[in-house]
C-alpha atoms as a PDB file:
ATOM      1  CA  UNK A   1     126.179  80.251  79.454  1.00  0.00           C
ATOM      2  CA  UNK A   2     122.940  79.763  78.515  1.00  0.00           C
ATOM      3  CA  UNK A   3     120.580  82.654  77.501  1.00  0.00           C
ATOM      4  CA  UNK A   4     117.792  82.559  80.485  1.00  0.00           C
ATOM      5  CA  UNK A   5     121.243  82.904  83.061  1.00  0.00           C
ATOM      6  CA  UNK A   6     122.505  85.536  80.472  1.00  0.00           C
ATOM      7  CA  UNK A   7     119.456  87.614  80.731  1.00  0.00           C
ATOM      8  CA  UNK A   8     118.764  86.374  84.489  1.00  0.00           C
ATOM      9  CA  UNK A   9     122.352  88.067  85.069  1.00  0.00           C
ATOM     10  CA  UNK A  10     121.589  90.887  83.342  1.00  0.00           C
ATOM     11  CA  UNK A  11     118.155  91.789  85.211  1.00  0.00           C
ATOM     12  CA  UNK A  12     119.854  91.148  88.225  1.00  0.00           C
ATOM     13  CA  UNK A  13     123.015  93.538  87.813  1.00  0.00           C
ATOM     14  CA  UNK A  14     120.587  95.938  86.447  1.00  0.00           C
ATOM     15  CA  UNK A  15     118.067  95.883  89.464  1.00  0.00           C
ATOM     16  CA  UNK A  16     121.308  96.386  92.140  1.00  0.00           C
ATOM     17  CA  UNK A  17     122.187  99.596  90.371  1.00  0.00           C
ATOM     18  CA  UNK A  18     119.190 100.940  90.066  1.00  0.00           C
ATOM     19  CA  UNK A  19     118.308 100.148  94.137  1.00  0.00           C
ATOM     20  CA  UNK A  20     120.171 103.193  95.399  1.00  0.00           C
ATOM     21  CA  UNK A  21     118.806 105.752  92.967  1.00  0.00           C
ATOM     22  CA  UNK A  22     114.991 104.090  94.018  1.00  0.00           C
ATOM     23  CA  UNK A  23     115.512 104.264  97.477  1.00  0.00           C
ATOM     24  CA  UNK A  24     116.866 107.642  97.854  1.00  0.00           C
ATOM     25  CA  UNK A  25     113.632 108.773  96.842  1.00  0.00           C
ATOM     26  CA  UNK A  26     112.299 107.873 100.287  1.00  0.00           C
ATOM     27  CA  UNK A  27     115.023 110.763 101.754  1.00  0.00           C
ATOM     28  CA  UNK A  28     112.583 113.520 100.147  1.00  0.00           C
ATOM     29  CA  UNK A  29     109.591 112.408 101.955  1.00  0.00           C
ATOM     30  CA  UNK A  30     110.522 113.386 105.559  1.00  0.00           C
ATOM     31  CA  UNK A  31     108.175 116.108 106.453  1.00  0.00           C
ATOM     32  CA  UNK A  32     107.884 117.810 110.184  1.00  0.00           C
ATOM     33  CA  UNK A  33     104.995 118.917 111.852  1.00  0.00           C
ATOM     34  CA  UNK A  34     104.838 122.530 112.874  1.00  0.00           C
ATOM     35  CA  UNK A  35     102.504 122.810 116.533  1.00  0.00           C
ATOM     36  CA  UNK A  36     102.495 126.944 116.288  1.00  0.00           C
ATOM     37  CA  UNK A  37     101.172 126.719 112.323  1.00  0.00           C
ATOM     38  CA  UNK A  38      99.544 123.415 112.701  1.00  0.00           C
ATOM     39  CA  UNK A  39     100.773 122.213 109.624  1.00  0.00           C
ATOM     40  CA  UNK A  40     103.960 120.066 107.644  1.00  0.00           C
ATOM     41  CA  UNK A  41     107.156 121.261 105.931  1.00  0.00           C
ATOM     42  CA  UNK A  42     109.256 118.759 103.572  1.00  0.00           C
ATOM     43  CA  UNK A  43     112.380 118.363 104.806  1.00  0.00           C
ATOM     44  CA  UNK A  44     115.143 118.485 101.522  1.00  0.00           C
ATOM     45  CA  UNK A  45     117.720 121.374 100.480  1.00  0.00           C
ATOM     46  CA  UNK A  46     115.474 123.803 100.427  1.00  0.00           C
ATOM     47  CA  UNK A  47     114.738 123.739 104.125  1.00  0.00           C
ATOM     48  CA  UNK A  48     118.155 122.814 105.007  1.00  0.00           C
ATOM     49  CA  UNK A  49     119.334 125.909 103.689  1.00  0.00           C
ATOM     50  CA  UNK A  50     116.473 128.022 105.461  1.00  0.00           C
ATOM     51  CA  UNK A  51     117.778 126.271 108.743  1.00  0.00           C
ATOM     52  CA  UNK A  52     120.997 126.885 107.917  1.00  0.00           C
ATOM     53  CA  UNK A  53     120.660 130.260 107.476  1.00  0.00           C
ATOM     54  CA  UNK A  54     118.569 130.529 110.625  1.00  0.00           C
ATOM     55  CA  UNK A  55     121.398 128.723 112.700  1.00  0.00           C
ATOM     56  CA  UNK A  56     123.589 131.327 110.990  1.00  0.00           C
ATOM     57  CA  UNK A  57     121.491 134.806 112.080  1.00  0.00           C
ATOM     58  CA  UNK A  58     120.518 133.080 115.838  1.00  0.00           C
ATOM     59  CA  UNK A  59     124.196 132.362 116.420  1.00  0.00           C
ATOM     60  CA  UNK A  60     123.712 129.026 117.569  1.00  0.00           C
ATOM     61  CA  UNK A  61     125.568 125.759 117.550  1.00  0.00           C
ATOM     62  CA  UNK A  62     124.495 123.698 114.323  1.00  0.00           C
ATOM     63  CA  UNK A  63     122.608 120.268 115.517  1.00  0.00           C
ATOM     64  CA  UNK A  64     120.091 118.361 113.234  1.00  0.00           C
ATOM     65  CA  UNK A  65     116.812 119.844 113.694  1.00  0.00           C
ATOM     66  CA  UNK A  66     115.108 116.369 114.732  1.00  0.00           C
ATOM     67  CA  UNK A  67     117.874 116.780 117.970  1.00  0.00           C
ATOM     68  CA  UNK A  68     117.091 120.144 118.324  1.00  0.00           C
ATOM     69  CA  UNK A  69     114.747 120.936 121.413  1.00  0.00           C
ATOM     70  CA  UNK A  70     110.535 121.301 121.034  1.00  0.00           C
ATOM     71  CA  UNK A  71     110.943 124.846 121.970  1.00  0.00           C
ATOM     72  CA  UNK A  72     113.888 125.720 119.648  1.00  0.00           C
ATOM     73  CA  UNK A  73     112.064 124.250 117.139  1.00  0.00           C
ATOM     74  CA  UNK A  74     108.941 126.342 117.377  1.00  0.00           C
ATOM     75  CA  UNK A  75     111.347 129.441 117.482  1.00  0.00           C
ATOM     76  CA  UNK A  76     112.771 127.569 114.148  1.00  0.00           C
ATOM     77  CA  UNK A  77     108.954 127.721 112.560  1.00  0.00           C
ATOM     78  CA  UNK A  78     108.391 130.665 113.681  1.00  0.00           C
ATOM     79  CA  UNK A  79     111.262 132.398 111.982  1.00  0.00           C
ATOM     80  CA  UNK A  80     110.686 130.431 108.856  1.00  0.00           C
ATOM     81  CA  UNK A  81     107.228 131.532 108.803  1.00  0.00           C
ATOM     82  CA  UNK A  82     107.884 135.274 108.964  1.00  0.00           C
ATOM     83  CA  UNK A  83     110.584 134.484 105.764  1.00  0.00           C
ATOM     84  CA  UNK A  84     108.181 133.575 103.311  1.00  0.00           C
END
């Protein structure tokens, strides 16, 4: 094998494994708008855990908060607020 295909190769096996740990980078950056606060909140761990939690103490039924209803979501931002 010549050495342009050997280092061609190389690059190439390098740049697929490195595409998943790139691209889940983009997962961090979701961000939802809050109407009663007018402002954003990052969507990660963090704020999982927060709605978690809040799921937890409201006894609800656990859906992903982008499924979740306008007006249980401003209850959502409303509780978080008072938590900080």
């Amino acid at each position: 094998m010549s050495r342009f295909k050997q280092c061609f190769c190389t690059l190439l096996l390098a740049g697929g494994l490195m595409a998943p740990a790139i691209s889940s980078g983009c997962a961090a950056r979701v961000r939802y708008y809050d109407p009663v606060y007018s402002d954003y909140h990052p969507w990660g761990p963090p704020e999982r855990a927060y709605y978690d939690r809040w799921v937890v103490e409201t006894h609800r039924s656990h859906v992903e908060y982008p499924k979740l209803r306008a007006e249980e979501q401003r209850e959502y931002w409303t509780w978080r607020h008072k938590q900080k």
